[in-house]
C-alpha atoms as a PDB file:
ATOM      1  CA  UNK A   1      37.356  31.641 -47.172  1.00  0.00           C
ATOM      2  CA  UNK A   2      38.338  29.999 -44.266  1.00  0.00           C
ATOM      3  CA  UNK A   3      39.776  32.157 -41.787  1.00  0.00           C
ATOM      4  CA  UNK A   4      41.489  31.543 -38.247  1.00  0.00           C
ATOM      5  CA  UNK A   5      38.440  33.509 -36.483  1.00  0.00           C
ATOM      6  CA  UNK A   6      35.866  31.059 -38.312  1.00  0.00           C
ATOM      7  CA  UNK A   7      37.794  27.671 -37.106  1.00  0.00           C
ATOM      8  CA  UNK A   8      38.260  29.221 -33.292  1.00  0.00           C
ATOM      9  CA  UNK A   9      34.707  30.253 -33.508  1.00  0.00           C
ATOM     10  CA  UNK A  10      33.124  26.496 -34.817  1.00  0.00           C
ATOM     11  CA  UNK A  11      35.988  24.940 -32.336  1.00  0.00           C
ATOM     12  CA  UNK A  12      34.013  27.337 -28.924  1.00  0.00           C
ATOM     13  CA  UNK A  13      30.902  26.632 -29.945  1.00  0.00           C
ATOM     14  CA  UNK A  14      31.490  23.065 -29.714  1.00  0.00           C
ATOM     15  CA  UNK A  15      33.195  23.564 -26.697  1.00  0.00           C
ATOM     16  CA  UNK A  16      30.514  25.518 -25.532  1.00  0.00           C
ATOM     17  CA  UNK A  17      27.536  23.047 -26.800  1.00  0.00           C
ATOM     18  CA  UNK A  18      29.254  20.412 -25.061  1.00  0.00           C
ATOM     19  CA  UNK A  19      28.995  22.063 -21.467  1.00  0.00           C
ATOM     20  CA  UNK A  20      26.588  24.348 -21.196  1.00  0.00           C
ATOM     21  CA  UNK A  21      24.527  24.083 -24.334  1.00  0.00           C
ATOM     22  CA  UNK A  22      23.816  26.747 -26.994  1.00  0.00           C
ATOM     23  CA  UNK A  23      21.093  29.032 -27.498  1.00  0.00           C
ATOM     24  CA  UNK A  24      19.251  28.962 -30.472  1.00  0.00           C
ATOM     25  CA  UNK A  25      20.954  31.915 -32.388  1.00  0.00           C
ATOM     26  CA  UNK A  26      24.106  29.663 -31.151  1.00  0.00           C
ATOM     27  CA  UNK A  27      22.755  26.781 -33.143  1.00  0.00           C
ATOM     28  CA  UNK A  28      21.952  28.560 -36.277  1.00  0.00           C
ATOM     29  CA  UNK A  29      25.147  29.935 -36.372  1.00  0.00           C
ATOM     30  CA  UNK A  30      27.200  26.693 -35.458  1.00  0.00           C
ATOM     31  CA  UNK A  31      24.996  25.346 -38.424  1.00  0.00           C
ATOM     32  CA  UNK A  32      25.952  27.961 -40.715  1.00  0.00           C
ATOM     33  CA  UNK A  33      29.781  28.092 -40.208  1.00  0.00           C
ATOM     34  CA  UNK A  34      29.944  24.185 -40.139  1.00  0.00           C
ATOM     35  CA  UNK A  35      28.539  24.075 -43.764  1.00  0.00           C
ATOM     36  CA  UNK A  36      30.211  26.952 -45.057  1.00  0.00           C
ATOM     37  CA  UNK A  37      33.580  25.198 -43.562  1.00  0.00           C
ATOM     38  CA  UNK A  38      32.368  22.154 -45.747  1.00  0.00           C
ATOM     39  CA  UNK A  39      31.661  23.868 -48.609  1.00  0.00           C
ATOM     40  CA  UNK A  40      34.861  25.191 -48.949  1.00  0.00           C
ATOM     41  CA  UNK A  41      36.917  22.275 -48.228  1.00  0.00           C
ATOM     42  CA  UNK A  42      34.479  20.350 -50.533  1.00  0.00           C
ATOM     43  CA  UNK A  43      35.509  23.533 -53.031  1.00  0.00           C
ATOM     44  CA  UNK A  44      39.444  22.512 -52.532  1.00  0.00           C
ATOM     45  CA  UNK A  45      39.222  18.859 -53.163  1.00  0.00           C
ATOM     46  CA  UNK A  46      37.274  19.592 -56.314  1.00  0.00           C
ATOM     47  CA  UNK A  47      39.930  21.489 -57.236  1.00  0.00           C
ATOM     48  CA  UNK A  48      43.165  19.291 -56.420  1.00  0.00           C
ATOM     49  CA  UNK A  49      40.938  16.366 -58.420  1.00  0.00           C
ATOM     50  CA  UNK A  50      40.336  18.217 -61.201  1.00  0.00           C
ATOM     51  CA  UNK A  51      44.330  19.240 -61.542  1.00  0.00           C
ATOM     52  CA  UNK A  52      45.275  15.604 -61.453  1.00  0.00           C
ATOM     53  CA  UNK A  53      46.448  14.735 -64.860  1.00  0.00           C
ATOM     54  CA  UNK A  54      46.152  10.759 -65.226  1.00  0.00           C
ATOM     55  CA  UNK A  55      49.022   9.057 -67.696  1.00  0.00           C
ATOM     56  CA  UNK A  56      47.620   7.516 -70.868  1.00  0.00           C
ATOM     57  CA  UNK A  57      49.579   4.445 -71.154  1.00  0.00           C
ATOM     58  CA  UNK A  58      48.762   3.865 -74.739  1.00  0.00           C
ATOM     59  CA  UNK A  59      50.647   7.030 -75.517  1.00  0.00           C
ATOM     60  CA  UNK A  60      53.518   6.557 -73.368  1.00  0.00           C
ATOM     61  CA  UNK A  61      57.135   5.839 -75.064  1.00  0.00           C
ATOM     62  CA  UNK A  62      58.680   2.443 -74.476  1.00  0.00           C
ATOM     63  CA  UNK A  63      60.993   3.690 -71.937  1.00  0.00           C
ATOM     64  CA  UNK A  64      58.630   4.755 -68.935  1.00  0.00           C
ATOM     65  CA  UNK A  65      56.254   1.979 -69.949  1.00  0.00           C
ATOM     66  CA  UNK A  66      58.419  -1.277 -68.804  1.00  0.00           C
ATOM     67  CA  UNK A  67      55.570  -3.135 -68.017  1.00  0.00           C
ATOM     68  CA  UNK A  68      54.309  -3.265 -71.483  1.00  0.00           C
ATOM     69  CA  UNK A  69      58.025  -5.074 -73.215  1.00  0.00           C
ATOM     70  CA  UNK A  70      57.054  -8.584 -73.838  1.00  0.00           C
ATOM     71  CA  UNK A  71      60.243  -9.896 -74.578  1.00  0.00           C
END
């Protein structure tokens, strides 16, 4: 989970990489939190996709399907 520590902690080490560099532990973790921060908002996307429920117009009834009256 994503948690206010984790983004404050990615956001200093970039800070920190940025003006005085990071040590090697540093880098590993800035590594580490940056994919686990993708991996999770890769996770939620997944999810909102997969709830999307797409409209099958063949089965739609005349009245919300206007575009299909050929008068």
């Amino acid at each position: 989970m994503i948690t206010k520590e984790m983004i404050d902690r990615i956001n200093y080490l970039y800070h920190k990489s940025k003006n005085e560099g990071l040590t090697d532990e540093e880098k590993i973790e800035q590594s580490k939190l940056r994919m686990e921060y993708v991996k999770e908002i890769r996770q939620r996307v997944k999810q909102q996709l997969d709830s999307i429920k797409f409209v099958d117009e063949d089965n739609c009834h005349d009245d919300c399907c206007h575009h299909h009256h050929h008068h």
